[in-house]
N, C-alpha and C. Protein backbone atom coordinates (compact mmCIF):
# COMPACT_ATOMS: atom_id res chain seq x y z
N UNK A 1 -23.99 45.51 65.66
CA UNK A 1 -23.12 44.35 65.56
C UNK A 1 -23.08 43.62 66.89
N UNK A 2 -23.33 42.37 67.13
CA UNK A 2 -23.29 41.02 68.30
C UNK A 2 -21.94 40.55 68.25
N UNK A 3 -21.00 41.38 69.26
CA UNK A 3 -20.07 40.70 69.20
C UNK A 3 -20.07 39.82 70.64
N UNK A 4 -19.09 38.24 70.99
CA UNK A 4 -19.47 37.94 72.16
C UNK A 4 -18.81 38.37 73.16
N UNK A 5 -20.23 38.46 74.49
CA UNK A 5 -19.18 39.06 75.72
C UNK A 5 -19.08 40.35 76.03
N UNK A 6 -19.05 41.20 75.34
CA UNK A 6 -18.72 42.34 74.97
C UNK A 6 -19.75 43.01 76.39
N UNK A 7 -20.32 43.41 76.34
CA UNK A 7 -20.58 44.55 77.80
C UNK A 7 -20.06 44.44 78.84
N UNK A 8 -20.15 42.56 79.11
CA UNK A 8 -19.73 42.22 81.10
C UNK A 8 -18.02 42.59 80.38
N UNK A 9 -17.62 42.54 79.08
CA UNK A 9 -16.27 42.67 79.39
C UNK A 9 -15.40 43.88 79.75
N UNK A 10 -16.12 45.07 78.85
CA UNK A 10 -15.97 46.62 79.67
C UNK A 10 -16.21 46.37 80.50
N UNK A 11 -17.31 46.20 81.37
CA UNK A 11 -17.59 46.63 82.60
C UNK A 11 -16.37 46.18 83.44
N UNK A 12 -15.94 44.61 83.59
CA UNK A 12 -15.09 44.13 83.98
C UNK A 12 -14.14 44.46 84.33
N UNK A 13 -13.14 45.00 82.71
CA UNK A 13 -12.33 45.28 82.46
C UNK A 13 -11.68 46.79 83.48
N UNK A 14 -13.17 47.22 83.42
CA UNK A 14 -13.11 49.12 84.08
C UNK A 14 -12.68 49.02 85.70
N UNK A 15 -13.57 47.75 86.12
CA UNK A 15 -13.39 47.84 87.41
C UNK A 15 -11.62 46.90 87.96
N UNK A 16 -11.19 46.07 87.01
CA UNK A 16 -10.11 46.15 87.36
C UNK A 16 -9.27 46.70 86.77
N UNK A 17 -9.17 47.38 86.20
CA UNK A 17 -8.29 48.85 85.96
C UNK A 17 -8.39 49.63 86.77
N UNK A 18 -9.80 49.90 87.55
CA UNK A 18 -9.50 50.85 88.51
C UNK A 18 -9.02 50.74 89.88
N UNK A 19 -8.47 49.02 89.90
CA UNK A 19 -7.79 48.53 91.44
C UNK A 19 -6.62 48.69 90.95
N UNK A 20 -6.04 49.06 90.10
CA UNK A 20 -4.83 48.80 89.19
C UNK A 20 -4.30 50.55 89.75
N UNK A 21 -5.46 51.41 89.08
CA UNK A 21 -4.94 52.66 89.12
C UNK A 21 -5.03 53.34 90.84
N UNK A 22 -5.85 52.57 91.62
CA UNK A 22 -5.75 53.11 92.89
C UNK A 22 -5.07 52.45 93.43
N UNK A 23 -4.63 51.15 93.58
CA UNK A 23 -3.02 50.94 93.96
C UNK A 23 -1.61 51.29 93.82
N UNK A 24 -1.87 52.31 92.74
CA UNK A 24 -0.67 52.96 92.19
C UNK A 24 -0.61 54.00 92.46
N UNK A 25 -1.67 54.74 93.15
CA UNK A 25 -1.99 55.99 93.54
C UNK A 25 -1.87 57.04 91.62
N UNK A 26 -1.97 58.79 91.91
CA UNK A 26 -2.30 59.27 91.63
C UNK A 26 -1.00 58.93 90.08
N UNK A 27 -1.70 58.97 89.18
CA UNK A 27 -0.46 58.73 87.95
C UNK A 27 -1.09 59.64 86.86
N UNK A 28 -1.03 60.93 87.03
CA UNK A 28 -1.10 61.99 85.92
C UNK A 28 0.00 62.53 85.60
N UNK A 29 0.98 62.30 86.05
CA UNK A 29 2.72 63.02 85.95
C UNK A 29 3.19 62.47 84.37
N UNK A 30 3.95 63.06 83.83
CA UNK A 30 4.07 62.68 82.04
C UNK A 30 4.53 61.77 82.27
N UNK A 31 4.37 60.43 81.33
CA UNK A 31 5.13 59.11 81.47
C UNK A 31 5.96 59.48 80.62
N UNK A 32 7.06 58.29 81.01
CA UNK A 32 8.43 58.44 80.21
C UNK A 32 8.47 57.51 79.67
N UNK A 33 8.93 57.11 78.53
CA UNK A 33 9.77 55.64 77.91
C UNK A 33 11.23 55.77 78.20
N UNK A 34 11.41 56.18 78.94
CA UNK A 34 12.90 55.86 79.53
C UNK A 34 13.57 54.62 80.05
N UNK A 35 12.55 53.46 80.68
CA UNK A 35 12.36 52.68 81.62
C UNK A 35 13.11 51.71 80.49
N UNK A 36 12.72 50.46 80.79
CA UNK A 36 13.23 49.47 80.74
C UNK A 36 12.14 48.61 79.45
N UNK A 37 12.40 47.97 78.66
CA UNK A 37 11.34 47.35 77.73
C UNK A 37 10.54 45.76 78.31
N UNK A 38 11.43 45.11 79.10
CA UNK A 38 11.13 44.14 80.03
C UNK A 38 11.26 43.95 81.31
N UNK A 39 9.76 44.00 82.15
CA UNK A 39 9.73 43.74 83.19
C UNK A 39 10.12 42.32 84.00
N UNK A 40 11.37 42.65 84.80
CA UNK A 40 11.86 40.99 85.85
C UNK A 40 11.32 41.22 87.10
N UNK A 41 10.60 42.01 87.65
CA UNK A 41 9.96 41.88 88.84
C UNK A 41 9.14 40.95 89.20
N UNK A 42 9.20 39.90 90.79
CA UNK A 42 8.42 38.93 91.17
C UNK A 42 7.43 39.37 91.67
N UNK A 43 5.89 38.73 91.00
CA UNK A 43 4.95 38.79 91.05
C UNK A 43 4.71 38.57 92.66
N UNK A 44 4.09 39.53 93.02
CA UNK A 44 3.57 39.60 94.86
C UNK A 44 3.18 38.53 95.02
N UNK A 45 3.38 38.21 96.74
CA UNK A 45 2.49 37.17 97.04
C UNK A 45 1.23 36.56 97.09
N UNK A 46 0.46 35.81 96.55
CA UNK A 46 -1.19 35.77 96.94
C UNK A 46 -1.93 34.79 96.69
N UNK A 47 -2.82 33.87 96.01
CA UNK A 47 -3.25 32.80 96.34
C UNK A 47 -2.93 31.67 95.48
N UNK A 48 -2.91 30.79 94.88
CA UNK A 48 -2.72 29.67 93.68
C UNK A 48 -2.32 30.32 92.80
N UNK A 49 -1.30 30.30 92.02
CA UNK A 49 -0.71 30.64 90.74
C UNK A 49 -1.89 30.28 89.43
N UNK A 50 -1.93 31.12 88.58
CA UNK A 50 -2.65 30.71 87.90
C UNK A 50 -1.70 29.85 87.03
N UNK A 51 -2.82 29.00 86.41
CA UNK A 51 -2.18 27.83 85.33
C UNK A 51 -1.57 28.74 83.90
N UNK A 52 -0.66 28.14 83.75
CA UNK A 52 -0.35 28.27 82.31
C UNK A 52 -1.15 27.58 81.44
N UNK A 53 -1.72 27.98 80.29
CA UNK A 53 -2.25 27.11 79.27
C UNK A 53 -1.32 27.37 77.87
N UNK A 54 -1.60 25.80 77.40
CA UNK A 54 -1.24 25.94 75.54
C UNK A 54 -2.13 26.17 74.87
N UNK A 55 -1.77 27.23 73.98
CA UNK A 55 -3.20 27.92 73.03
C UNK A 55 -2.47 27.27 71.54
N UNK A 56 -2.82 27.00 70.38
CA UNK A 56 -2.43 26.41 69.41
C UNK A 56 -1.27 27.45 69.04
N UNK A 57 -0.13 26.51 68.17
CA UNK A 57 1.06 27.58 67.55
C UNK A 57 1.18 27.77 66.15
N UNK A 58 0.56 26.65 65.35
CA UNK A 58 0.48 26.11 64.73
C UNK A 58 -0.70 26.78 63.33
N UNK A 59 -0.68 27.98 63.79
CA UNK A 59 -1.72 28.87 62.73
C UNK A 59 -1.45 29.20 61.60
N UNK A 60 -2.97 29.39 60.91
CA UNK A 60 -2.98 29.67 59.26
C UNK A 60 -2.12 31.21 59.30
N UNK A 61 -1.56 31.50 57.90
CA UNK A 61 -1.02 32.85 57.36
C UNK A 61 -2.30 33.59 57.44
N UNK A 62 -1.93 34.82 57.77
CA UNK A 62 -3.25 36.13 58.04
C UNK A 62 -2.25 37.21 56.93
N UNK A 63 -3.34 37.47 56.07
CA UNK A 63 -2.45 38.63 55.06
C UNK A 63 -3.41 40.07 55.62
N UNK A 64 -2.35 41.10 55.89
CA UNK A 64 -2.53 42.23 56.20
C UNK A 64 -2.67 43.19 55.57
N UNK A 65 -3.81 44.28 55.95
CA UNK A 65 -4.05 45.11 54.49
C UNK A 65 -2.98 46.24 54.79
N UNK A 66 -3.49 47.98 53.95
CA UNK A 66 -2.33 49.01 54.19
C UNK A 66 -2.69 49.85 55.32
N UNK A 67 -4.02 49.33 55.71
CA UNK A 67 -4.87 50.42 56.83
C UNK A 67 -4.36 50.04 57.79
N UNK A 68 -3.85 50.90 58.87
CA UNK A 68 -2.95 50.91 59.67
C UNK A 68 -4.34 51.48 61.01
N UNK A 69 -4.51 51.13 62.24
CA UNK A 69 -4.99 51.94 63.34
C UNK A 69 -3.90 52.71 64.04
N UNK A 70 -4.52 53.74 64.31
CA UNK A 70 -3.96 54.41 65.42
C UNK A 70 -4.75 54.95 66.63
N UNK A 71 -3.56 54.38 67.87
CA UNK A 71 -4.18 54.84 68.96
C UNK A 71 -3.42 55.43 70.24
N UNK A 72 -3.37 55.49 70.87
CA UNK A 72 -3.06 56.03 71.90
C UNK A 72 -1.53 56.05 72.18
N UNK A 73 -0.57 56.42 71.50
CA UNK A 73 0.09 55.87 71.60
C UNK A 73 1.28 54.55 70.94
N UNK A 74 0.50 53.98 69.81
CA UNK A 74 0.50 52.78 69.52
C UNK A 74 -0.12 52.79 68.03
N UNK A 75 -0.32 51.50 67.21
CA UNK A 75 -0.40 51.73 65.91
C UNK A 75 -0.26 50.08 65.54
N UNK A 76 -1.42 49.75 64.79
CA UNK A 76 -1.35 48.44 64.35
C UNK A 76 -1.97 48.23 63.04
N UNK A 77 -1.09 46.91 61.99
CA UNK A 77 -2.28 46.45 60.89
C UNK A 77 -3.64 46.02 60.96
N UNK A 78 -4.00 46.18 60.12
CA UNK A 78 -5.68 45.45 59.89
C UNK A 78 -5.91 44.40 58.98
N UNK A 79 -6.13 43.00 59.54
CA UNK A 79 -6.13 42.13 58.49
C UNK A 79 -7.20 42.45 57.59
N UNK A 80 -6.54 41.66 55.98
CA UNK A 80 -7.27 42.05 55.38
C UNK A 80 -8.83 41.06 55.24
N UNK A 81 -9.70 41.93 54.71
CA UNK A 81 -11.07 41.82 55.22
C UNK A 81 -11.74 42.25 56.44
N UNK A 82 -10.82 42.63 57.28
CA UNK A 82 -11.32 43.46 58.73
C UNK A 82 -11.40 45.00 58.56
N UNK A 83 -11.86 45.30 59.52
CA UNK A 83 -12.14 47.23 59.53
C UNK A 83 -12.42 47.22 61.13
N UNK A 84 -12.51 48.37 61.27
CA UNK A 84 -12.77 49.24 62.49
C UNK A 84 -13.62 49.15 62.40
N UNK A 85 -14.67 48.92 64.17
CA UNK A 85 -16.12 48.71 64.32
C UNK A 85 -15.89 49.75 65.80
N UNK A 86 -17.08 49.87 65.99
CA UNK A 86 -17.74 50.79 67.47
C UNK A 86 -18.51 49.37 68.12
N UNK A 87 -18.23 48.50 69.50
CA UNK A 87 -18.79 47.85 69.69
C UNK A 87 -20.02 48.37 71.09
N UNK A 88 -20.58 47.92 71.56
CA UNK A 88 -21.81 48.28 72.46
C UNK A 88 -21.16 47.80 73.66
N UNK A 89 -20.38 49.16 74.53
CA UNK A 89 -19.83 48.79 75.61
C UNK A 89 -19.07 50.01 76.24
N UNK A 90 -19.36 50.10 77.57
CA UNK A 90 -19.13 51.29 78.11
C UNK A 90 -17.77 50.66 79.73
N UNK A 91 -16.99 51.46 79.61
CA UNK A 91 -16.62 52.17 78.23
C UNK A 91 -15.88 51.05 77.09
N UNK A 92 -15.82 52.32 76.23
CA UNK A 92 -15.67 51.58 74.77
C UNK A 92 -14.50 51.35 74.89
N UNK A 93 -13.68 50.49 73.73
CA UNK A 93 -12.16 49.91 73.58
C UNK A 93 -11.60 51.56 73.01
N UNK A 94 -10.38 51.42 73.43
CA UNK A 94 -9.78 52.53 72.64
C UNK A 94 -9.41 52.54 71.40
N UNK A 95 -9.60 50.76 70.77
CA UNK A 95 -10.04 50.51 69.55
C UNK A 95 -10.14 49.16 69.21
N UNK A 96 -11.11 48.86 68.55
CA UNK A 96 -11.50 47.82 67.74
C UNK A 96 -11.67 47.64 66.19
N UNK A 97 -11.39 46.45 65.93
CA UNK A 97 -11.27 45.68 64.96
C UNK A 97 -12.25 44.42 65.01
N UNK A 98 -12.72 43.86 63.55
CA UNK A 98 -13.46 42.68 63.88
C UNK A 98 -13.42 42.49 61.60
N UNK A 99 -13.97 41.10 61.53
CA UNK A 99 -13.91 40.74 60.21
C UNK A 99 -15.31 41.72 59.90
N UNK A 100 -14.85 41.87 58.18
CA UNK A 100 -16.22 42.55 57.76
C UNK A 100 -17.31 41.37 57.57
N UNK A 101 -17.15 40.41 57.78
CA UNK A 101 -18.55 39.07 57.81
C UNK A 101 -19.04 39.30 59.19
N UNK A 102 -19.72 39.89 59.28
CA UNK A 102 -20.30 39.89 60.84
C UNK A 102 -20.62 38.35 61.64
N UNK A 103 -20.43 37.60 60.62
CA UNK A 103 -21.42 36.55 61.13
C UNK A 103 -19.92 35.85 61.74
N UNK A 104 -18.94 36.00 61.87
CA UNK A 104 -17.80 35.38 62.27
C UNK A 104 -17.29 35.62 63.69
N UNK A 105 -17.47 34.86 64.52
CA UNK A 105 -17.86 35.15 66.04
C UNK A 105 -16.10 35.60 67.27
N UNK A 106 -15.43 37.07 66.14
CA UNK A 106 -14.74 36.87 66.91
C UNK A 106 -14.17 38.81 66.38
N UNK A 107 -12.94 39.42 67.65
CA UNK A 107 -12.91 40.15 67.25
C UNK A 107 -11.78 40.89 67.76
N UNK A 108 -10.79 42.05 68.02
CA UNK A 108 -9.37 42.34 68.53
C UNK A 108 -9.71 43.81 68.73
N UNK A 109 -9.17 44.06 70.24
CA UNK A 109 -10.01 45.33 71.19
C UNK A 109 -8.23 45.92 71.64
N UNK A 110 -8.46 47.09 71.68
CA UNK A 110 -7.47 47.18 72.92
C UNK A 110 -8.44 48.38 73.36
N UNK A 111 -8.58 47.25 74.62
CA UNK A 111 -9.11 47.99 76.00
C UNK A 111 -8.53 49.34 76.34
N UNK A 112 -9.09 49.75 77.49
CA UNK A 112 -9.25 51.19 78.19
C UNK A 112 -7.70 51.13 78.48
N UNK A 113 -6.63 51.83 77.88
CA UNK A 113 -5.18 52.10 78.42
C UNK A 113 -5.68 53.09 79.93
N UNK A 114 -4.65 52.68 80.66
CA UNK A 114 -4.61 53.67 81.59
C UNK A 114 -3.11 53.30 82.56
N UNK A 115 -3.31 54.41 83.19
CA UNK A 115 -1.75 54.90 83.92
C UNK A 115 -1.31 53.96 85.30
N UNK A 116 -0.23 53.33 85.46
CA UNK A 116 0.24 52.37 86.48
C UNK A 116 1.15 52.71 87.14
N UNK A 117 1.61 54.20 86.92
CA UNK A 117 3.34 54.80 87.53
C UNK A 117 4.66 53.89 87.28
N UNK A 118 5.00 53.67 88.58
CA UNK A 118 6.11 52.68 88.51
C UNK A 118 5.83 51.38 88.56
N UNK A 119 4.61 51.30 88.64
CA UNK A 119 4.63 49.67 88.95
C UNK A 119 4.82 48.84 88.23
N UNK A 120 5.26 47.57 88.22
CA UNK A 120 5.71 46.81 87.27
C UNK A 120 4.48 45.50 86.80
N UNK A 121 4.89 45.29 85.55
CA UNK A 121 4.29 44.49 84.58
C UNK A 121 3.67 43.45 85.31
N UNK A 122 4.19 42.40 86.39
CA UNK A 122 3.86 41.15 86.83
C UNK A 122 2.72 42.51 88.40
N UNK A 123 3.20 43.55 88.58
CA UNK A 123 2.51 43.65 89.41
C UNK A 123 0.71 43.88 89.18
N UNK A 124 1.30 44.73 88.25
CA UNK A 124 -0.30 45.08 87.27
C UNK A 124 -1.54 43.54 86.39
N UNK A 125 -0.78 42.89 86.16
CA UNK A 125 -1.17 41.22 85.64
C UNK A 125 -1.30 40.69 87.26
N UNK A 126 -0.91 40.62 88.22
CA UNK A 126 -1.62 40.41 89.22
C UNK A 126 -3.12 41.00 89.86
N UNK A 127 -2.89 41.99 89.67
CA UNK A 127 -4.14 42.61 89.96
C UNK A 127 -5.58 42.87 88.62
N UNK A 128 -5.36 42.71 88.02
CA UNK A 128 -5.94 42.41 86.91
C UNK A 128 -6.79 41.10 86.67
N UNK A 129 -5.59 39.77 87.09
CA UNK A 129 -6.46 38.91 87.25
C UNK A 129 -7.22 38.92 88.59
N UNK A 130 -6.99 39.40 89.47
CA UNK A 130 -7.66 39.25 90.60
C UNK A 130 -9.30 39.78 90.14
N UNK A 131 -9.05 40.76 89.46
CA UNK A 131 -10.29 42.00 88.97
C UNK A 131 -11.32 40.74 87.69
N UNK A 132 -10.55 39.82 87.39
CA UNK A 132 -11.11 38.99 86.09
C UNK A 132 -11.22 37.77 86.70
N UNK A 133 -11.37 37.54 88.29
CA UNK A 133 -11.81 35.95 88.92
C UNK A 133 -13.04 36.08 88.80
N UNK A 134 -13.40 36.75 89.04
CA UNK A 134 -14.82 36.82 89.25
C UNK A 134 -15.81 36.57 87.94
N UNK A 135 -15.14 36.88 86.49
CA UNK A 135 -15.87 36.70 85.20
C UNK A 135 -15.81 34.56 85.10
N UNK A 136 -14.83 33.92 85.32
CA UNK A 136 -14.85 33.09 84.59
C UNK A 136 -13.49 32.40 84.92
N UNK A 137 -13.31 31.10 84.53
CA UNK A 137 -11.67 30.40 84.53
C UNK A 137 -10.73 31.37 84.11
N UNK A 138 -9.66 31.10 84.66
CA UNK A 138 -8.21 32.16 84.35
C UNK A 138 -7.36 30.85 83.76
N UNK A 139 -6.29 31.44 82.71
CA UNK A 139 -5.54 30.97 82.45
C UNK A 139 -4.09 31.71 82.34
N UNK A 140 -3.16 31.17 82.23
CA UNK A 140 -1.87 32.59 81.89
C UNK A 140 -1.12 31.98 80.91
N UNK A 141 -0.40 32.65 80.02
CA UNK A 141 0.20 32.23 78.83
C UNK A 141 1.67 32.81 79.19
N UNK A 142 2.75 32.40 78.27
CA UNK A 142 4.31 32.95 78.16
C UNK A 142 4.61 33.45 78.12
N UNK A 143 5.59 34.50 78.20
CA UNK A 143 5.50 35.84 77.89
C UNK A 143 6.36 35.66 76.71
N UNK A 144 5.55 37.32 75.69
CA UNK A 144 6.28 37.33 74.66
C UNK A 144 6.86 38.97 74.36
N UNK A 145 6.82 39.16 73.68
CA UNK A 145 7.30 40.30 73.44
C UNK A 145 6.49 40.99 72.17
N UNK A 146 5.97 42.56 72.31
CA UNK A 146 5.46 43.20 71.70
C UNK A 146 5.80 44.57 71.26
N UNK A 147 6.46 44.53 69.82
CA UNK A 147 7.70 45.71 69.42
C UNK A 147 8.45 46.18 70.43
N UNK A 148 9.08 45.11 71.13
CA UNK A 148 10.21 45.77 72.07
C UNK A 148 9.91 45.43 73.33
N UNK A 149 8.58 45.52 73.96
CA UNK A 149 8.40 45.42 75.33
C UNK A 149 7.72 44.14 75.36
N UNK A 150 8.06 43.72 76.67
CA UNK A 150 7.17 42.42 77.68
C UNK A 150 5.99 42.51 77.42
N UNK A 151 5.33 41.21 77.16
CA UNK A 151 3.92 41.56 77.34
C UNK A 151 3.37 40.10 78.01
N UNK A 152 2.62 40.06 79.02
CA UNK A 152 1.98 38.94 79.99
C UNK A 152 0.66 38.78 79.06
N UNK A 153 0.42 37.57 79.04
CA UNK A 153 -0.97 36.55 78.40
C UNK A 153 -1.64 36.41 79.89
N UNK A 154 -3.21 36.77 79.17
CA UNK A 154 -4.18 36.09 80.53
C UNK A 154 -5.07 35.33 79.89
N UNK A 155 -5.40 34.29 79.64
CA UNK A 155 -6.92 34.14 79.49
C UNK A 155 -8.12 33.42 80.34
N UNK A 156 -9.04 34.80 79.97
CA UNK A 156 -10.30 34.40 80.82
C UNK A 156 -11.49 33.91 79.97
N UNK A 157 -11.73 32.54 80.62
CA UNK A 157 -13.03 31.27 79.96
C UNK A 157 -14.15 32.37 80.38
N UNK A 158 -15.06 32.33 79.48
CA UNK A 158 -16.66 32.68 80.13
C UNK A 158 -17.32 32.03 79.78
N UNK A 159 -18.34 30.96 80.64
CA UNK A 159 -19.29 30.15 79.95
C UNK A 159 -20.53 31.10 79.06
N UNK A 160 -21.07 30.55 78.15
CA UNK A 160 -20.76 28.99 78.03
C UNK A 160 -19.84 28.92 76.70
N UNK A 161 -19.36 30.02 75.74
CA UNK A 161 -18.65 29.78 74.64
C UNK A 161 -18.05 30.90 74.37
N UNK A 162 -17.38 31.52 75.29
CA UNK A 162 -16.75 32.78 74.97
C UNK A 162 -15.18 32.65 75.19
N UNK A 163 -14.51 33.03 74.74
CA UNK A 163 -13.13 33.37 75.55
C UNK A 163 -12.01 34.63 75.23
N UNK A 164 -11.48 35.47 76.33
CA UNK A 164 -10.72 36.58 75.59
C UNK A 164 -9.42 35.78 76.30
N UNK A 165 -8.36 36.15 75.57
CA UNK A 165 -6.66 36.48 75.21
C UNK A 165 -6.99 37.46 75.58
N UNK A 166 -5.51 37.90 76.40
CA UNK A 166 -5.12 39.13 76.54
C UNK A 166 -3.44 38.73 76.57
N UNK A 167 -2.78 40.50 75.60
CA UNK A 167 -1.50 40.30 75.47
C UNK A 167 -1.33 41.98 76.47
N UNK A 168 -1.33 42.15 78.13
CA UNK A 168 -0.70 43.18 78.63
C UNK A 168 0.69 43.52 78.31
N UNK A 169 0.59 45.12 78.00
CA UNK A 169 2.33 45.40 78.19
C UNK A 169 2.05 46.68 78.82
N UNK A 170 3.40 47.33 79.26
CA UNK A 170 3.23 48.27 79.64
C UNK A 170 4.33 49.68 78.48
N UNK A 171 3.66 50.82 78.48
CA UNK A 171 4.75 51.25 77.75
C UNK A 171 4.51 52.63 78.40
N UNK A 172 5.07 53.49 78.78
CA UNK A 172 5.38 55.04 78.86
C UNK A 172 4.26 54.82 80.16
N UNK A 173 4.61 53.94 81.00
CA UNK A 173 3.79 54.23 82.38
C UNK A 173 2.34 53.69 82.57
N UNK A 174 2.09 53.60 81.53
CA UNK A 174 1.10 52.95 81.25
C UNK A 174 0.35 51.73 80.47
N UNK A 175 -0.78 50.86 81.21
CA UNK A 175 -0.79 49.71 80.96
C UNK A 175 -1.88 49.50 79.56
N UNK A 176 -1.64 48.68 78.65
CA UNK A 176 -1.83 48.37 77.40
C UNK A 176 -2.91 47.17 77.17
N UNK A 177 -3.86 46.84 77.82
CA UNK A 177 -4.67 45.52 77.52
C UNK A 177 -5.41 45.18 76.57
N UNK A 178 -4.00 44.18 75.48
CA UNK A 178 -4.87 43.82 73.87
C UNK A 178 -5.16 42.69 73.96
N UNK A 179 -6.37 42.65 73.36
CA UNK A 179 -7.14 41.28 73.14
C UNK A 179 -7.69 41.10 72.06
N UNK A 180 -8.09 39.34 72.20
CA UNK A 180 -9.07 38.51 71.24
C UNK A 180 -9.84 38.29 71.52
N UNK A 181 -11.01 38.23 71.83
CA UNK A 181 -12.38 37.56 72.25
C UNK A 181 -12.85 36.70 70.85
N UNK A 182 -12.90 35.71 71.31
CA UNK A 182 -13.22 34.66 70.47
C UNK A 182 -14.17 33.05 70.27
N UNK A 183 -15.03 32.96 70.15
CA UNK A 183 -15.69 31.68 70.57
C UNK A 183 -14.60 30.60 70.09
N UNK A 184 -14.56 29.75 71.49
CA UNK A 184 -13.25 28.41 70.93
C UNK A 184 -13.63 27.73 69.70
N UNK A 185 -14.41 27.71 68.99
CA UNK A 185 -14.70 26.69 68.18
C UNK A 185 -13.99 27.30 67.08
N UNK A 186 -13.57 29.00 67.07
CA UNK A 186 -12.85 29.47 65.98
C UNK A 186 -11.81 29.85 66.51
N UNK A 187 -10.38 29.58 67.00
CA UNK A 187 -9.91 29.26 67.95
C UNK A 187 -8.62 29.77 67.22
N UNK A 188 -8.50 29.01 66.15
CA UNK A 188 -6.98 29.41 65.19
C UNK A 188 -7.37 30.53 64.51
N UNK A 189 -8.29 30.65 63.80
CA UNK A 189 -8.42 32.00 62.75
C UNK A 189 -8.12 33.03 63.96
N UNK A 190 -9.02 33.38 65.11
CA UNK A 190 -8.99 34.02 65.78
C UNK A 190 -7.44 34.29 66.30
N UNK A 191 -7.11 33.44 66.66
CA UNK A 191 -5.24 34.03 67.26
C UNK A 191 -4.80 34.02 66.53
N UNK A 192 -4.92 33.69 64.40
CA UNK A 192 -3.74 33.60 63.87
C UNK A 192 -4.11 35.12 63.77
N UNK A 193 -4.82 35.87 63.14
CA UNK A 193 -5.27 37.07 63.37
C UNK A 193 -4.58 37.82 64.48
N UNK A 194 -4.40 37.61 65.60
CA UNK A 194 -4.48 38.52 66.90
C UNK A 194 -3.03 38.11 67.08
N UNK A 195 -2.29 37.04 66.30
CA UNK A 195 -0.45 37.12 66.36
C UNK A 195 -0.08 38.23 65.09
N UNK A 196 -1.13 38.27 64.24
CA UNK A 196 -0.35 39.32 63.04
C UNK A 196 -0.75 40.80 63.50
N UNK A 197 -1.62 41.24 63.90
CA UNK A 197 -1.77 42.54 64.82
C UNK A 197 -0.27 42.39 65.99
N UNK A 198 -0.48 41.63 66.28
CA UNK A 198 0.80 41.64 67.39
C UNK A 198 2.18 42.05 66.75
N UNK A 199 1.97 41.30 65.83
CA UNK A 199 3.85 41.30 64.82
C UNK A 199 3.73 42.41 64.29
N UNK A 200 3.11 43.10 63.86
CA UNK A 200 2.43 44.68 62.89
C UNK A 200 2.88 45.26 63.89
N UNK A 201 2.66 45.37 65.45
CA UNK A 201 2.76 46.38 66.25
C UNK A 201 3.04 47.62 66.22
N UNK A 202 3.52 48.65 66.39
CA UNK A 202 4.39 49.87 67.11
C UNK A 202 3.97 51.16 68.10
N UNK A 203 5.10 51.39 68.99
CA UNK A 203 4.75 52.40 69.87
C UNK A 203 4.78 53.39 69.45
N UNK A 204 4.42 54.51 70.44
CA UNK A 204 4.57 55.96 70.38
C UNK A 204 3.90 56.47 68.74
């Protein structure tokens, strides 16, 4: 299966996760959900704010089937006509989704979870994008909320027709990076999709 993007985006993805996890130092200690569901901490100091962008709101209904994923932690619907795929990428998502038409150029990952200690939500979305300048334009979206917790929007442009959403949250210590990768030209199917995985959500 050709999905787009997909290798430079593991790779990417790995290496800023791993400025993420060595700024936080050693985080194998059991995480707790004790904490707080929304992060108010001010984002550190450092160069141009990234832009906010408007992504459309205005999306088609996505009907959801009974197949449920589970992962790490976490647990989401599968629209219907989608399934679980293995995409070509090291490392792999801790899970994916994509339509069963292959030929439909788009698809919903959640990346490599891994451990952040105490650090907070705006601190980890800082460093993250720093780790994702280097792929392509940055954008940042609103924050919304995902079954309970904060979750920060990034999106990174890759020429010449690629683009991933990302909805970060953090939950039990550790950071959560779900996405859309989607060619813009399918722009609404793609996020109306990747808002009903979102609304489906749940932890633990």
């Amino acid at each position: 299966m050709s999905r787009p993007a997909e290798r430079a985006r593991g790779a990417l993805l790995a290496v800023a996760a791993g400025l993420v996890v060595a700024a936080a130092g050693c985080s194998d200690a059991t995480p707790s959900t004790s904490g707080e569901a929304a992060s108010t901490a001010v984002a550190p100091a450092r160069g141009a704010p990234v832009p906010i962008v408007s992504l459309p709101t205005a999306l088609p209904p996505v009907a959801l089937s009974e197949a449920r994923v589970r992962g790490q932690d976490y647990a989401y619907s599968v629209p219907r006509d989608w399934t679980e795929v293995d995409l070509e990428a090291d490392p792999q998502p801790d899970s994916t989704i994509a339509p069963r038409d292959e030929a439909l150029p788009y698809y919903i990952a959640v990346d490599r979870v891994f451990g952040v200690g105490a650090r907070s939500l705006d601190e980890v979305v800082a460093q993250l994008e720093d780790g994702f300048s280097g792929e392509g334009k940055l954008g940042a979206l609103p924050r919304r909320q995902v079954a309970g917790f904060a979750s920060a929007g990034v999106i990174v442009d890759v020429p010449p027709r690629t683009r991933h959403v990302y909805a970060i949250s953090i939950y039990a210590e550790r950071a959560f990076p779900i996405r859309v990768t989607y060619d813009p030209a399918h722009e609404q199917e793609a996020l109306a999709a990747f808002a009903a995985v979102l609304d489906s959500w749940t932890w633990g």
